[in-house]
Protein backbone atom coordinates (compact mmCIF):
# COMPACT_ATOMS: atom_id res chain seq x y z
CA UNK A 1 136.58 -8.89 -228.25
CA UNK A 2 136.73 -9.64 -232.28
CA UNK A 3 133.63 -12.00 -232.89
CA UNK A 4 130.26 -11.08 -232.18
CA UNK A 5 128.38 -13.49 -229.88
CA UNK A 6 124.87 -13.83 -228.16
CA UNK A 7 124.55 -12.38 -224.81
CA UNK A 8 123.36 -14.99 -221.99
CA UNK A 9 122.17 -14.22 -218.47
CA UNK A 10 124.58 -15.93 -215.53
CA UNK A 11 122.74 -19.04 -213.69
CA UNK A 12 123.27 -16.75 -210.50
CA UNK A 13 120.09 -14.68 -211.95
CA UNK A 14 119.72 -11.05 -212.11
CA UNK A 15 121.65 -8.27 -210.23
CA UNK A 16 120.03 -6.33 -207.94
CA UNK A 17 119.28 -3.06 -209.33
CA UNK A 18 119.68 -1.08 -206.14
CA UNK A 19 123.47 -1.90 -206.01
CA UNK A 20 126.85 -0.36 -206.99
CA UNK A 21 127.04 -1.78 -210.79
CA UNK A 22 130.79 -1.99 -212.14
CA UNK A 23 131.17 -3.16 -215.96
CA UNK A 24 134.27 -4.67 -216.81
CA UNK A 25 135.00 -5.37 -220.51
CA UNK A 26 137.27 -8.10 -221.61
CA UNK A 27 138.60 -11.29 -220.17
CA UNK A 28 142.26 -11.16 -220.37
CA UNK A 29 144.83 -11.20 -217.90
CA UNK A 30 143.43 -7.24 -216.72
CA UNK A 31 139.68 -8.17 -216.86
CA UNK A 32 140.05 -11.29 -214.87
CA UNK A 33 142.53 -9.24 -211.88
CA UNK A 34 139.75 -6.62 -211.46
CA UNK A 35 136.45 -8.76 -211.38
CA UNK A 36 138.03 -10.78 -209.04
CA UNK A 37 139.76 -8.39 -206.77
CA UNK A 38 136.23 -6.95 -207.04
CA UNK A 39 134.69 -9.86 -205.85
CA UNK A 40 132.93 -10.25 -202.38
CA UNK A 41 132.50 -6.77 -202.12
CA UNK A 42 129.39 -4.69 -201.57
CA UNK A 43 128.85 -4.32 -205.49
CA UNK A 44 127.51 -5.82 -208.48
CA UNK A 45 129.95 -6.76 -211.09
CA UNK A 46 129.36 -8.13 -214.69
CA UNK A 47 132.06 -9.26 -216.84
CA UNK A 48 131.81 -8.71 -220.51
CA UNK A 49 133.58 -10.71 -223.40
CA UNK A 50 132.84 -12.14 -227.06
CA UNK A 51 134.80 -14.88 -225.89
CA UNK A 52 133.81 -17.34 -223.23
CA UNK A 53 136.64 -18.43 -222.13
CA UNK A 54 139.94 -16.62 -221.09
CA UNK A 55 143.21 -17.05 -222.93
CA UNK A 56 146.80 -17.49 -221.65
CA UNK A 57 148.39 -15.54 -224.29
CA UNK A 58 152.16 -16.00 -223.39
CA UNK A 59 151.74 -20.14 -224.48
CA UNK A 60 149.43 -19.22 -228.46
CA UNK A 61 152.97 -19.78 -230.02
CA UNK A 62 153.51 -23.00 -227.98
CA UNK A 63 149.33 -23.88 -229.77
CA UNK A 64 150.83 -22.33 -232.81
CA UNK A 65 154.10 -24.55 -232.83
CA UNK A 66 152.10 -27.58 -232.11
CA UNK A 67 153.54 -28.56 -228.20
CA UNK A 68 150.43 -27.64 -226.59
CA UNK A 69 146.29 -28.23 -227.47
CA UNK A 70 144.32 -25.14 -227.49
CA UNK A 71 142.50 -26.23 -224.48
CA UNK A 72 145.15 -26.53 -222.17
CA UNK A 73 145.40 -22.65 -222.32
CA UNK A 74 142.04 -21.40 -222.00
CA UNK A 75 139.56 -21.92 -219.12
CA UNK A 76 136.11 -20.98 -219.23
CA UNK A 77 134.93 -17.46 -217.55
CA UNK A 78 132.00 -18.15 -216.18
CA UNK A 79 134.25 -20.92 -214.33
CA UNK A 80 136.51 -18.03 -212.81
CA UNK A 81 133.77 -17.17 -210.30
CA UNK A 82 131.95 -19.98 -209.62
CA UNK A 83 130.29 -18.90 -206.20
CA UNK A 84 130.79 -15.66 -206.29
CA UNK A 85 127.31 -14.09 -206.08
CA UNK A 86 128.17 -10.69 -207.04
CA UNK A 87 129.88 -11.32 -209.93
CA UNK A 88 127.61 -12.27 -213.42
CA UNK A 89 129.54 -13.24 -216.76
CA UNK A 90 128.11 -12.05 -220.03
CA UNK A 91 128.49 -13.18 -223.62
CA UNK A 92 128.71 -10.76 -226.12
CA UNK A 93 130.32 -7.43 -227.86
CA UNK A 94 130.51 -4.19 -226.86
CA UNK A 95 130.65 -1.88 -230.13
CA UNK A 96 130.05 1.37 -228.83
CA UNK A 97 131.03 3.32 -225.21
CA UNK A 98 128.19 6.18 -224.21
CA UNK A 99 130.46 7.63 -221.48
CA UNK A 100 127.84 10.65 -221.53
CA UNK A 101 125.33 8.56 -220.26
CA UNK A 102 126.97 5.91 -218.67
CA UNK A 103 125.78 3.01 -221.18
CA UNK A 104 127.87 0.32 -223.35
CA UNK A 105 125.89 -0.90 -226.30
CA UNK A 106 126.30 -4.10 -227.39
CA UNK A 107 126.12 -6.44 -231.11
CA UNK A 108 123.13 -7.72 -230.08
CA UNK A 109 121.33 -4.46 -230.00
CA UNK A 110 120.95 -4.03 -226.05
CA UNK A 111 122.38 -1.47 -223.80
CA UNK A 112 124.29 -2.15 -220.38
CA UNK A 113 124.71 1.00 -217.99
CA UNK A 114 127.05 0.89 -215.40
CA UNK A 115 128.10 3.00 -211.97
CA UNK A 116 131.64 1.91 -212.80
CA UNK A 117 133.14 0.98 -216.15
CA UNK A 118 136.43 -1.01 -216.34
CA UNK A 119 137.61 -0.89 -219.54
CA UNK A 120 140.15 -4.07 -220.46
CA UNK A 121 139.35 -5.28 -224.07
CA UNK A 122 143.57 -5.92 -224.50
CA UNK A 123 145.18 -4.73 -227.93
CA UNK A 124 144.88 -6.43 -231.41
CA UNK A 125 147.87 -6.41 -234.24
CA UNK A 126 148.98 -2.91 -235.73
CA UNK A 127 150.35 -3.67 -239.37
CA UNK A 128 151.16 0.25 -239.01
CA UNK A 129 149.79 0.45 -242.96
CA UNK A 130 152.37 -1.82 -244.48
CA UNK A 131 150.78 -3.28 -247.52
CA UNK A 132 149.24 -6.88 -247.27
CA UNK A 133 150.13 -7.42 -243.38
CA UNK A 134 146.34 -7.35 -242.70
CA UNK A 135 145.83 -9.60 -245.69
CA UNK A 136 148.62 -12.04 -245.98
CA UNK A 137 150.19 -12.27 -242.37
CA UNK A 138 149.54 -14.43 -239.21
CA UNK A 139 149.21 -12.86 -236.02
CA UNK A 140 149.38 -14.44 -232.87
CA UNK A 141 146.75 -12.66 -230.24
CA UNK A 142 144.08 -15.17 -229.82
CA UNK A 143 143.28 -19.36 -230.22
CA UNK A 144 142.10 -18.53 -233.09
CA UNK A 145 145.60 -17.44 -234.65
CA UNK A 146 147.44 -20.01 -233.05
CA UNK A 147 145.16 -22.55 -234.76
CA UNK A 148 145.24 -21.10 -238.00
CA UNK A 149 148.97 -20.86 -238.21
CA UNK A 150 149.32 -23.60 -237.27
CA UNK A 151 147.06 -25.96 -239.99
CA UNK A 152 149.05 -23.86 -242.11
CA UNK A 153 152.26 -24.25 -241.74
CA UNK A 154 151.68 -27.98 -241.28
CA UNK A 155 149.99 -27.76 -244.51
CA UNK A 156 152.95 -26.52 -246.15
CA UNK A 157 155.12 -29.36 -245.53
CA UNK A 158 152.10 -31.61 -246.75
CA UNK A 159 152.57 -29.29 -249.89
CA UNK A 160 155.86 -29.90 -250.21
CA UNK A 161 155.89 -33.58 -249.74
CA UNK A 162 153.74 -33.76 -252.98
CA UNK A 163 156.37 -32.36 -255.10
CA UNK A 164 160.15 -31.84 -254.81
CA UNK A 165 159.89 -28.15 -256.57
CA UNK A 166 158.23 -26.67 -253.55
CA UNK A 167 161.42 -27.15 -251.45
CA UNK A 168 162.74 -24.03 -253.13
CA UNK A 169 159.64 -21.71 -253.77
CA UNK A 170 159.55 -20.33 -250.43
CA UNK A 171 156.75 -23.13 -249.20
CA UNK A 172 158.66 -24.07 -246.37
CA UNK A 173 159.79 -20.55 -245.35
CA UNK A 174 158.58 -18.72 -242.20
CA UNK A 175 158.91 -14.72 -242.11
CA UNK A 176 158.29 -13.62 -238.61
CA UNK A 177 158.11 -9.82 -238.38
CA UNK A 178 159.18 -8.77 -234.56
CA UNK A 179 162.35 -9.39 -232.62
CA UNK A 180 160.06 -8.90 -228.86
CA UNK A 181 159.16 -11.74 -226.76
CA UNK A 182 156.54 -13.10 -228.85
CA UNK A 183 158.90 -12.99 -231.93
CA UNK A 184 161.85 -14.70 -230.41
CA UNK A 185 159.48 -17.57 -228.76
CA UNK A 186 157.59 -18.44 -231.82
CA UNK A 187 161.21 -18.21 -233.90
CA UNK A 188 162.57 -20.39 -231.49
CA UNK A 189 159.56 -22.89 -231.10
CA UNK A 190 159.04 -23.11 -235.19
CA UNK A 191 162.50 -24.06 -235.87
CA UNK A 192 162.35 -27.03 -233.23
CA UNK A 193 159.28 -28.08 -234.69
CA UNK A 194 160.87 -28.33 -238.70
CA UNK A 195 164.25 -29.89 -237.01
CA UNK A 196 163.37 -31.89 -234.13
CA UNK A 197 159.63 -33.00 -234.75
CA UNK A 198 158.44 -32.83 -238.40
CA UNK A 199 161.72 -34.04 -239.56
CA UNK A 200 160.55 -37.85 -238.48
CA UNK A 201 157.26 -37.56 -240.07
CA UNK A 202 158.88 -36.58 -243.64
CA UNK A 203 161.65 -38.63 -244.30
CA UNK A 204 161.89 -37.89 -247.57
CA UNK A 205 161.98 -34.37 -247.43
CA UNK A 206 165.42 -32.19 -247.27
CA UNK A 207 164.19 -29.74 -244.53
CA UNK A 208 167.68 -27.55 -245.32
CA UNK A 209 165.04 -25.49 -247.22
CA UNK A 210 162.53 -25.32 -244.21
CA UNK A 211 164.07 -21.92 -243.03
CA UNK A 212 162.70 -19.65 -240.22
CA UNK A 213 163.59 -16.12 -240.55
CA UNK A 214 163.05 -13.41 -237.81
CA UNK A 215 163.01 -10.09 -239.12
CA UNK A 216 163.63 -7.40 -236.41
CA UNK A 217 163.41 -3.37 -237.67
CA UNK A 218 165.90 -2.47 -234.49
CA UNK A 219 169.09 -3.10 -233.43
CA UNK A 220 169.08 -5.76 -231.63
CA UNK A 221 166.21 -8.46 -230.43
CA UNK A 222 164.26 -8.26 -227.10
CA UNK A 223 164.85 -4.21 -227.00
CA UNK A 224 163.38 -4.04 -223.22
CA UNK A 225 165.95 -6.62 -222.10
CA UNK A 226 169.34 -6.05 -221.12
CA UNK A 227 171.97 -6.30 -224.49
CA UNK A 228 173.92 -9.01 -222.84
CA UNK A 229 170.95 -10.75 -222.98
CA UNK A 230 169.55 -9.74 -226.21
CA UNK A 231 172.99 -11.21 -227.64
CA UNK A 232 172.27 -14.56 -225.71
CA UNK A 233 169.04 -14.98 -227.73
CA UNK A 234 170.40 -13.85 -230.70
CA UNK A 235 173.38 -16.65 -230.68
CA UNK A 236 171.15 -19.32 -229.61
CA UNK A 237 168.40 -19.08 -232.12
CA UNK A 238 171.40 -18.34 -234.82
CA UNK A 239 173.00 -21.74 -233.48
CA UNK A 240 169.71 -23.63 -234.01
CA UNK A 241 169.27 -22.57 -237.26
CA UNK A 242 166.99 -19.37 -237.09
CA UNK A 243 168.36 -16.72 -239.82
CA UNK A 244 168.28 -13.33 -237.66
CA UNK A 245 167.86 -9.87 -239.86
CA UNK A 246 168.35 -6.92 -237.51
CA UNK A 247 167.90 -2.97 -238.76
CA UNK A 248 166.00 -4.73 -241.21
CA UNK A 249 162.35 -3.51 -241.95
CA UNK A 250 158.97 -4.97 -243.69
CA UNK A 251 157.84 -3.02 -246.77
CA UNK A 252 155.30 -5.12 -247.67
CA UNK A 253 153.71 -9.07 -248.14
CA UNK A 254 151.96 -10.88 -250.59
CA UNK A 255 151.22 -14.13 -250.43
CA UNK A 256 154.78 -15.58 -251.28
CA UNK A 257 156.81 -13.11 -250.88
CA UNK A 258 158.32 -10.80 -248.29
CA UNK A 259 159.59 -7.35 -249.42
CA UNK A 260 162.31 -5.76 -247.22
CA UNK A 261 163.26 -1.96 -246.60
CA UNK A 262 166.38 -2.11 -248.72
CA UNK A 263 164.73 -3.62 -251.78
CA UNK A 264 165.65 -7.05 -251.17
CA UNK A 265 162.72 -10.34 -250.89
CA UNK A 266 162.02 -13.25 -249.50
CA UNK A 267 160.25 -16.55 -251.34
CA UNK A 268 157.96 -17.20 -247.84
CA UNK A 269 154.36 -18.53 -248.35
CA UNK A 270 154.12 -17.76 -244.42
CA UNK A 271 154.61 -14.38 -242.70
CA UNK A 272 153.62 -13.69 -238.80
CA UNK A 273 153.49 -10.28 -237.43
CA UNK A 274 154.42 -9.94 -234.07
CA UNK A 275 155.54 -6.61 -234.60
CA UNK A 276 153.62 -4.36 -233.24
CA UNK A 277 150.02 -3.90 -231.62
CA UNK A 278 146.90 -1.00 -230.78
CA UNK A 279 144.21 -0.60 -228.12
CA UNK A 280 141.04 -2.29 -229.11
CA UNK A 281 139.42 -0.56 -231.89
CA UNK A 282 136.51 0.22 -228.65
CA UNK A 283 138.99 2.90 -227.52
CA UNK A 284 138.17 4.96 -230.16
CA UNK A 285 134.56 5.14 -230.10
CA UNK A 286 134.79 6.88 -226.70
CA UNK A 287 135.63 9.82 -228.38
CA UNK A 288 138.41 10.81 -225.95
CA UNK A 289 142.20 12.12 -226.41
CA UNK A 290 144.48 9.06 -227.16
CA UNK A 291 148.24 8.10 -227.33
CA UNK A 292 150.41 6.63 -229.93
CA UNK A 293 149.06 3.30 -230.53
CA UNK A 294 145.39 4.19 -230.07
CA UNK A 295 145.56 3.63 -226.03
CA UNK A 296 143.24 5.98 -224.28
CA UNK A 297 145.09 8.80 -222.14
CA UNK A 298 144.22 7.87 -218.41
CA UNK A 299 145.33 10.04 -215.16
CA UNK A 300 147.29 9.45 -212.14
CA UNK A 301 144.40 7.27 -210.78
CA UNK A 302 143.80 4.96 -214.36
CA UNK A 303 140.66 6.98 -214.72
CA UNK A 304 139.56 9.01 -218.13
CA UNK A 305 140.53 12.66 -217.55
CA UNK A 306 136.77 14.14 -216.46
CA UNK A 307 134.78 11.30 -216.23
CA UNK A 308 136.15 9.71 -213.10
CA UNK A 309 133.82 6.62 -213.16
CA UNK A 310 135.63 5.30 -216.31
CA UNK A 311 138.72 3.67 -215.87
CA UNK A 312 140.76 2.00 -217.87
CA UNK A 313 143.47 -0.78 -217.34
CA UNK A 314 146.14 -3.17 -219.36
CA UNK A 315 146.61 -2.93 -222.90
CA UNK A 316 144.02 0.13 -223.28
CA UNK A 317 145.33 2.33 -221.21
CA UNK A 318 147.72 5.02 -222.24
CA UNK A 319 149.39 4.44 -218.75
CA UNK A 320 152.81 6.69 -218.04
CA UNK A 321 155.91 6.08 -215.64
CA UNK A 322 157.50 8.48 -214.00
CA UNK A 323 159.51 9.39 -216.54
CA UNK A 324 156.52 10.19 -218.91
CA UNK A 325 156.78 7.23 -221.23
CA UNK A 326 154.08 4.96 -222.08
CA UNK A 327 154.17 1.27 -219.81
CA UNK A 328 154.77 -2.03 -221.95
CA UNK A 329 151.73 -4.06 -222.93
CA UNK A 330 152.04 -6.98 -221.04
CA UNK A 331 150.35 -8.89 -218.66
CA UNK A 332 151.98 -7.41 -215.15
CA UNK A 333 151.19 -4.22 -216.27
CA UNK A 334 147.47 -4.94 -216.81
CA UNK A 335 147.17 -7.02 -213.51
CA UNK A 336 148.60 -4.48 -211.73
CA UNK A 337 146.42 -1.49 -212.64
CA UNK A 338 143.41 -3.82 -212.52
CA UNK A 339 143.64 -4.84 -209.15
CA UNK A 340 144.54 -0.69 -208.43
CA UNK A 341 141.13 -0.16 -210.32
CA UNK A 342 139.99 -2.26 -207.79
CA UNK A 343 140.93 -1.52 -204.87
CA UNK A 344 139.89 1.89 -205.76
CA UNK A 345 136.74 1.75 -206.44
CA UNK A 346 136.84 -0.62 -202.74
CA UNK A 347 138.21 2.70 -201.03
CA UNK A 348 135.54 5.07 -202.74
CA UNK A 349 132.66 2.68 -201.28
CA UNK A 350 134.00 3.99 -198.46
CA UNK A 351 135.06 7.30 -198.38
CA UNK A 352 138.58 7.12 -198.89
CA UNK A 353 141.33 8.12 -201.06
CA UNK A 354 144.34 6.32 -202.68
CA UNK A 355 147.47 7.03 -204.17
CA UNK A 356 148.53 7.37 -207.85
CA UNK A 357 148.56 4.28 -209.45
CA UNK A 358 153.01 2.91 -209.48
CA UNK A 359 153.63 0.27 -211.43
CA UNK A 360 156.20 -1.79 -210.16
CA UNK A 361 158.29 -4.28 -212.69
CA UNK A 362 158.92 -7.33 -211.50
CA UNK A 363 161.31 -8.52 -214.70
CA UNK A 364 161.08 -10.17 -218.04
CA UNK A 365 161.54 -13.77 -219.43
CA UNK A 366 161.27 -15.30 -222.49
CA UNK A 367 162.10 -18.47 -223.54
CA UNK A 368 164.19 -19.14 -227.17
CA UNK A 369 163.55 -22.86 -226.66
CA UNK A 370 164.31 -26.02 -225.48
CA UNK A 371 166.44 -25.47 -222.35
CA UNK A 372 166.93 -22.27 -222.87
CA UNK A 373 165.93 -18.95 -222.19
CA UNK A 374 166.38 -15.15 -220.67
CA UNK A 375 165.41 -13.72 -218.08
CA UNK A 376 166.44 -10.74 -216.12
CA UNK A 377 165.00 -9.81 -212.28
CA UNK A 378 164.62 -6.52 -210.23
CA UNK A 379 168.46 -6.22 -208.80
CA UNK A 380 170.17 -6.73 -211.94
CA UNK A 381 169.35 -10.48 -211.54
CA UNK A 382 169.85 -11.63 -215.09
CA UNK A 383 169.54 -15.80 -215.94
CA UNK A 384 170.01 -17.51 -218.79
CA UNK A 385 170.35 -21.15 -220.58
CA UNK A 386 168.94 -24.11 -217.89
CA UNK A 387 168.52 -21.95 -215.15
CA UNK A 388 166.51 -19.01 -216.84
CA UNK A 389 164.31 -22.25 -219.04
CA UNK A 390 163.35 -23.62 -215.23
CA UNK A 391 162.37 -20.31 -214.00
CA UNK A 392 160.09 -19.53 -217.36
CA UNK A 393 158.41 -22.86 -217.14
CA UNK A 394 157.70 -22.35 -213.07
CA UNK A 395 156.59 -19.13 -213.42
CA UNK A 396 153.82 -19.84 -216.60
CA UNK A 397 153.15 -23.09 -214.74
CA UNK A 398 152.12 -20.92 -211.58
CA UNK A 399 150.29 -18.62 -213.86
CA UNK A 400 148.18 -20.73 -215.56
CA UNK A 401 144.31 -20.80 -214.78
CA UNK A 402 143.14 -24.33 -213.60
CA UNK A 403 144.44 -27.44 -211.93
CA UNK A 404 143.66 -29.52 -215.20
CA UNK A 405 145.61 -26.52 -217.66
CA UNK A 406 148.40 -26.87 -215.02
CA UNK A 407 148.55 -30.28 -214.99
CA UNK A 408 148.00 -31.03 -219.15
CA UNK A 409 150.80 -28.24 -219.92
CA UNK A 410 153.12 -30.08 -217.49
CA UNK A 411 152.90 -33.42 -218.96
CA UNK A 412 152.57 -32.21 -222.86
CA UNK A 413 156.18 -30.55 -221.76
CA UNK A 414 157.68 -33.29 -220.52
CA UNK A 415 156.41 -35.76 -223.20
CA UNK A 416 157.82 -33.35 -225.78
CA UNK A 417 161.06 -32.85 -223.54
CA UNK A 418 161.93 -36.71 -223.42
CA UNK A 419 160.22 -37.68 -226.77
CA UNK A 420 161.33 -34.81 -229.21
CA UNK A 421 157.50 -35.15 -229.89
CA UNK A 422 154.75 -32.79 -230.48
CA UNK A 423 151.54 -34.70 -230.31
CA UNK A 424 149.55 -31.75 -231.54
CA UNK A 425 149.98 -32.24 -234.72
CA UNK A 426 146.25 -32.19 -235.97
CA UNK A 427 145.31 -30.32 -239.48
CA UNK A 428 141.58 -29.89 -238.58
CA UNK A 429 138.90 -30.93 -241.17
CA UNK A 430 138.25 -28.30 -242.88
CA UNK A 431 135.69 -29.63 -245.00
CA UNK A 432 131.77 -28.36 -244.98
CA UNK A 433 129.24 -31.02 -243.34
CA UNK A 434 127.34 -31.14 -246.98
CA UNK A 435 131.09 -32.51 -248.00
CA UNK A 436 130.91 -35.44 -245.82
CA UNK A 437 129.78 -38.68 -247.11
C-alpha cells in the first residue's frame, strides 16, 4: 500500500448496491485469506491494493540474492478470483479511514463505504529513529526492495572490478541489521551469491574482502526459535563465511559506514534493515488506541473495540495470546485471523455467534542456505540441515500462488542447486528513454 495508483472498475461490472458490502484493504497473505474465504457468499466484496499483484514475501531475499525473477513470486489479484462474481478487485490507495461514517477515502480523491471493513494493509520497516536507516538502508518488504538491492549490490562488485582500491573501502561489504528469519535468510543467501556465483563472473577479483555481516541487537539469532536451533544457524552461516555480531546494536548509517552501539564502525556501502517493522502508517489515521509498533488494539473477536463492523487482521492488528503478549507478524498469523474475520462475518449473515479468535502455531522454518535450514514443529519436532532444507522448500513450494510461480521457482532451484548458478543476474537499465540512442 506505498505507491499511489489509479483506481479501475473489475470486468465483472458494478456491485449491487442492495447487498452486504465488505472492504478489504491490502493484498498480502491476510487480504487474500479473507476475500477468498469470503467468496461465494451472500455478499459483495471489493479488494483494495496500490499494488496489482500479490507478493510472496518469504522468497524477496531469494529476488534480492538473485536465485529467483521477480515474477515468479507475484501473481496478479484480479487473477485470484477469476469467476468469482461477488468479489471486485480495485486499484488504488486508501489514505484515510472514516470509521464514523463508514467510508475509506482514497489517492484518487473518491470515497468507498463499506458494511464491513477488513483492514490488512501488512507492516512496513520501523528504523525505530536510528539516524540514516530511512535514508541509507535497504529493506526487504516489497519487489520493489528486492530489486533495488539487488542492482545494487551487483553494482558494487562492477565498482570494484574497475579499481583494486575498492576491495578495502567497504564496497563489497553487506551490513544486515536483524538476526529474525528474514535476517538469517538474506545473510545466508548473500554470502552464497559472493562465494559460489559471482566468484566465476570476476575472476580477477579477491572476494576475501566481499564480507557479509549480520548484526543482531539480542542474544542470540532467530529469538522465537528454540536456542539449540538458534546455535545451528549461527554455526552454519559462521562456517560459510557470514561474520555474526550478537548484543550488538545499530547507532546509526551513512552511506559507507555503519556505526555500532559500543562506538565501533563498519566500511559497508550496503546496509539492509530487517530489524524491525510497524502497522501501515493507515492505522493511525483511524484515530483509535494502538500498541507498541503502531498495530491497532483489536478485541477477542479481531474487531476495533466499539465499532464492531471494523476488523482488523495480520500485520495491523494488535492481536494478543493468552498470555497477553502481542502475536508475531507473520503470515500464519494473518491467514488465520483473516479467514476468522471471515467466517465471522459468514455467521453474523446469519444470526450466529462465534468464539474468540485462538491462534494456533503451527511452527517456524527458515532456511540459512543451501541444504540447510531450521525448523521446529508443534510437539517439540525440531529439524535441521537436509531434512529441515526439504521441508522449507515443500512447504513455500505448496504456498506459492500459481501453477506457473510453482513450477518457475522449482526449476530456478534446481538449476541453481546443480549449476552453482544464479541466472538472475540482470542490472536493469537504468537509463531515461531521452538517453537512448
Amino acid at each position: 500500500m506505498n505507491h499511489s495508483g489509479e483506481s479501475t472498475r473489475a470486468a465483472s461490472g458494478p456491485r449491487r448496491v442492495d447487498r452486504h458490502h465488505v472492504v478489504v484493504v491490502g493484498a498480502g497473505f491476510g487480504g487474500l485469506a479473507a476475500a477468498k474465504s469470503l467468496a461465494g457468499l451472500p455478499v459483495d466484496v471489493t479488494v483494495i491494493d496500490s499494488r496489482n499483484h500479490h507478493t510472496f514475501q518469504p522468497l524477496l531475499y531469494q529476488v534480492a540474492t538473485a536465485g529467483l525473477d521477480g515474477d515468479d513470486i507475484c501473481f496478479p489479484v484480479r487473477g485470484v478470483f477469476a469467476g468469482q462474481d461477488n468479489v471486485r478487485v480495485r486499484l488504488g490507495t486508501v489514505t484515510d479511514v472514516d470509521i464514523e461514517r463508514a467510508a475509506l477515502r482514497l489517492g484518487d480523491g473518491s470515497t468507498l463505504h463499506y458494511d464491513d471493513l477488513v483492514l490488512a494493509a501488512g507492516a512496513v520497516t520501523n528504523p525505530f529513529g536510528i539516524p540514516g536507516v530511512e535514508e541509507h538502508a535497504y529493506g526487504l518488504k516489497s519487489l520493489r526492495d528486492a530489486l533495488a538491492l539487488r542492482s545494487h549490490v551487483l553494482m558494487r562488485f562492477e565498482t570494484a572490478d574497475t579499481d583494486p582500491v575498492h576491495l578495502t573501502d567497504g564496497t563489497l561489504t553487506v551490513v544486515v541489521a536483524g538476526g529474525g528469519p528474514t535476517g538469517v535468510e538474506l545473510a545466508g543467501g548473500l554470502i552464497e551469491l559472493s562465494t559460489m556465483v559471482l566468484r566465476h563472473d570476476y575472476p580477477g577479483l579477491d572476494l576475501r574482502s566481499a564480507r557479509v555481516v549480520l548484526v543482531e541487537a539480542g542474544d542470540r539469532l532467530l529469538p522465537g526459535f528454540h536456542p539449540n536451533l538458534s546455535a545451528k544457524a549461527r554455526d552454519t552461516l559462521e562456517n560459510r563465511g557470514v561474520e555474526v555480531m550478537l548484543n550488538t546494536a545499530v547507532s546509526s548509517v551513512d552511506a559507507t559506514t555503519v556505526r555500532l552501539g559500543d562506538g565501533s564502525e563498519i566500511a559497508a556501502h550496503t546496509m539492509v534493515w530487517t530489524a524491525g517493522v510497524r502497522a501501515h502508517p493507515l492505522a493511525e489515521t483511524l484515530g483509535v488506541e494502538l500498541t507498541k509498533g503502531a498495530r491497532i488494539v483489536v478485541g477477542p473477536d479481531l474487531s476495533v473495540p466499539g465499532y464492531p463492523r471494523v476488523h482488523v487482521v495480520g500485520d495491523m492488528a494488535g492481536a494478543t495470546d493468552s498470555s497477553g503478549a502481542l502475536l508475531p507478524q507473520v503470515a500464519p498469523v494473518a491467514m488465520q485471523s483473516a479467514e476468522y474475520v471471515a467466517d465471522k462475518i459468514r455467521h453474523r449473515i446469519h444470526g450466529e455467534s462465534v468464539q474468540p479468535f485462538e491462534y494456533t502455531d503451527k511452527g517456524s522454518m527458515a532456511t540459512i542456505g543451501r541444504h540447510d535450514a531450521v525448523a521446529q514443529l508443534p510437539g517439540g519436532i525440531r529439524m535441521s540441515g537436509v531434512v529441515g532444507w526439504f521441508a522449507w522448500l515443500l512447504l513455500h513450494l505448496v504456498m506459492l500462488i500459481g501453477f506457473r510461480n510453482r513450477a518457475n521457482v522449482l526449476v530456478n532451484w534446481a538449476w541453481n542447486y546443480v549449476t552453482y548458478d544464479r541466472a538472475s543476474r540482470i542490472i536493469p537499465d537504468v537509463h531515461h528513454p531521452e538517453e537512448s540512442s
